[in-house]
Protein backbone atom coordinates (compact mmCIF):
# COMPACT_ATOMS: atom_id res chain seq x y z
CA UNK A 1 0.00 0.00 0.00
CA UNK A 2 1.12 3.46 -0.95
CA UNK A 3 2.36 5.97 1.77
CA UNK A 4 2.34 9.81 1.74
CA UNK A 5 4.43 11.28 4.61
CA UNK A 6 4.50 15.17 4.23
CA UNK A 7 6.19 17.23 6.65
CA UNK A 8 7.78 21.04 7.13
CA UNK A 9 4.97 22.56 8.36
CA UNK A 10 4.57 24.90 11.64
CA UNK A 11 3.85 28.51 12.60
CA UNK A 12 4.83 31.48 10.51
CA UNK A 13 3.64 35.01 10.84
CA UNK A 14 2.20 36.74 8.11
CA UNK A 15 4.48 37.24 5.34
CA UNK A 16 7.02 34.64 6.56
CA UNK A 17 7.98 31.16 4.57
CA UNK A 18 7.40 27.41 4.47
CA UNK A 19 8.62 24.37 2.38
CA UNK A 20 6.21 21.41 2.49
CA UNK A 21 7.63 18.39 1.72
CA UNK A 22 6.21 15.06 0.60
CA UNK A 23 7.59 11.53 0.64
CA UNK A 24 5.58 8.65 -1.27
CA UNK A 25 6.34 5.17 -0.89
CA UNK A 26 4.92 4.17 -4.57
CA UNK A 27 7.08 2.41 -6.86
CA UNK A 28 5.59 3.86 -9.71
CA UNK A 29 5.44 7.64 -8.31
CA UNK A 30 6.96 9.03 -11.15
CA UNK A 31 4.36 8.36 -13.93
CA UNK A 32 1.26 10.49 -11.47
CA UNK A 33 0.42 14.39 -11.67
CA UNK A 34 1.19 14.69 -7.49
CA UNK A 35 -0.92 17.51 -6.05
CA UNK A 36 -0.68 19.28 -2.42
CA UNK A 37 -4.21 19.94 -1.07
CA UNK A 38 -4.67 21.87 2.19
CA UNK A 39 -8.22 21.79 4.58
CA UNK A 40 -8.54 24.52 6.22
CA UNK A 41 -10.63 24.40 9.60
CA UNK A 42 -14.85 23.92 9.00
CA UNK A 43 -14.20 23.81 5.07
CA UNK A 44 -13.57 21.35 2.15
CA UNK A 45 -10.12 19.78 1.32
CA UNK A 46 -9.12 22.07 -1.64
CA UNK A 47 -6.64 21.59 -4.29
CA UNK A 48 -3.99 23.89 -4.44
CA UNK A 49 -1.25 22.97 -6.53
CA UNK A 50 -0.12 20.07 -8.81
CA UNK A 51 2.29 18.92 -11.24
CA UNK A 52 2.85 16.81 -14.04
CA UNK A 53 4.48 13.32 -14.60
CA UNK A 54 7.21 16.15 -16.74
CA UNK A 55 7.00 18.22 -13.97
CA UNK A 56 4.57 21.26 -15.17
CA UNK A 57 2.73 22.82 -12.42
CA UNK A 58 -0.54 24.02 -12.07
CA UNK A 59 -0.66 26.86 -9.83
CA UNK A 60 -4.25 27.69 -8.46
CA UNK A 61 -5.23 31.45 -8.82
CA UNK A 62 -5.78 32.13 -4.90
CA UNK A 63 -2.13 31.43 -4.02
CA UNK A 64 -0.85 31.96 -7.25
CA UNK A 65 2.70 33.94 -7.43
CA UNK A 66 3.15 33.06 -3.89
CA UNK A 67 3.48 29.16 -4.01
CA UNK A 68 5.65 26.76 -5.81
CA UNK A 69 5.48 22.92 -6.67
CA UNK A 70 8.19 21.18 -7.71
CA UNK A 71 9.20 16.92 -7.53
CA UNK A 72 12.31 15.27 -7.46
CA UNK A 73 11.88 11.54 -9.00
CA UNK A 74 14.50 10.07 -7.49
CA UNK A 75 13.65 10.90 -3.71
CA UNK A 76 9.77 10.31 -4.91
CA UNK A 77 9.36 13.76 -3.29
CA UNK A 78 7.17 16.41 -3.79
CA UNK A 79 7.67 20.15 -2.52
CA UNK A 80 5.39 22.89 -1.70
CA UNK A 81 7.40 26.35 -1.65
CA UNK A 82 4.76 29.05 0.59
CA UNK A 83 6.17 32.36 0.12
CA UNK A 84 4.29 35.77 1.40
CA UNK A 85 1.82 33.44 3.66
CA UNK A 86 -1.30 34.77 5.13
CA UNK A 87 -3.94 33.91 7.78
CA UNK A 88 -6.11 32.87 5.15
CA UNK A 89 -3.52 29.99 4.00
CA UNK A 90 -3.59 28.39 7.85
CA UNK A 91 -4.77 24.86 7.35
CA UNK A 92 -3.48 21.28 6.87
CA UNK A 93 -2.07 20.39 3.73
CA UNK A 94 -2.02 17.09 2.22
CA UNK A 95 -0.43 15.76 -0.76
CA UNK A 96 -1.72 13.05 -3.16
CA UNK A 97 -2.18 11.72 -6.35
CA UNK A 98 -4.59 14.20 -8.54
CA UNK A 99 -5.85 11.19 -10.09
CA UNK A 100 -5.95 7.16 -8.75
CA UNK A 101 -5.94 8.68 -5.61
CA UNK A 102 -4.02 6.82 -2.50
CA UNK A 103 -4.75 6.93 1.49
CA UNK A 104 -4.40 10.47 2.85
CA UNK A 105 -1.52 10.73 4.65
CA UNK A 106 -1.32 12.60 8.60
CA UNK A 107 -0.97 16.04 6.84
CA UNK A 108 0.98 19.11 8.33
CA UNK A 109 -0.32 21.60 9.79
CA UNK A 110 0.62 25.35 9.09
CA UNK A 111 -0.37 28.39 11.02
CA UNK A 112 -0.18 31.34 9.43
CA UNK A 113 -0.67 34.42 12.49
CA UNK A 114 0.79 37.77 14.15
């Protein structure tokens, strides 16, 4: 069974900077678009970023110019770069497949407050 393990999150203040990282434990990880995914608390899981098999992202538009994904087939890691966070980006993100989807992993939590 597949295993997602995603860690680097914590508290930031406004404006500050976070790498998420992701860790899969599929043999075939390289062939999957890989998305990060973040719930914040009361709402839906939401997609936020994901990127190709070739490795082109797809940025969504309300953390667009702020966030980065990138993936590193050999470490069958995926990164989430956060750059200008705010309050409104507090939640805990998850990555995954974007399609075939595996188990969620535990997530990490970041907290984005002055």
């Amino acid at each position: 069974q597949v295993q997602l393990v995603e860690s680097g999150g914590g508290s930031v203040q406004p404006g500050g900077s976070l790498t998420l990282t992701c860790t899969a434990s599929d043999k075939i990880f390289n062939i999957y678009t890989m998305a990060w995914y973040r719930q914040a608390p009361g709402k839906q899981r939401e997609l936020v970023a994901d990127i190709s098999s070739s490795g082109r992202p797809t940025i969504r538009d309300s953390v667009k110019g702020r966030f980065t994904i990138s993936r590193d087939g050999a470490k069958k890691t995926v990164y989430l770069q956060m750059n200008s966070l705010k309050p409104d980006d507090t939640a805990v993100y998850y990555c995954n497949r974007h399609n075939s989807m595996v188990p969620w992993g535990q997530g990490t939590q970041v907290t984005v407050s002055s």
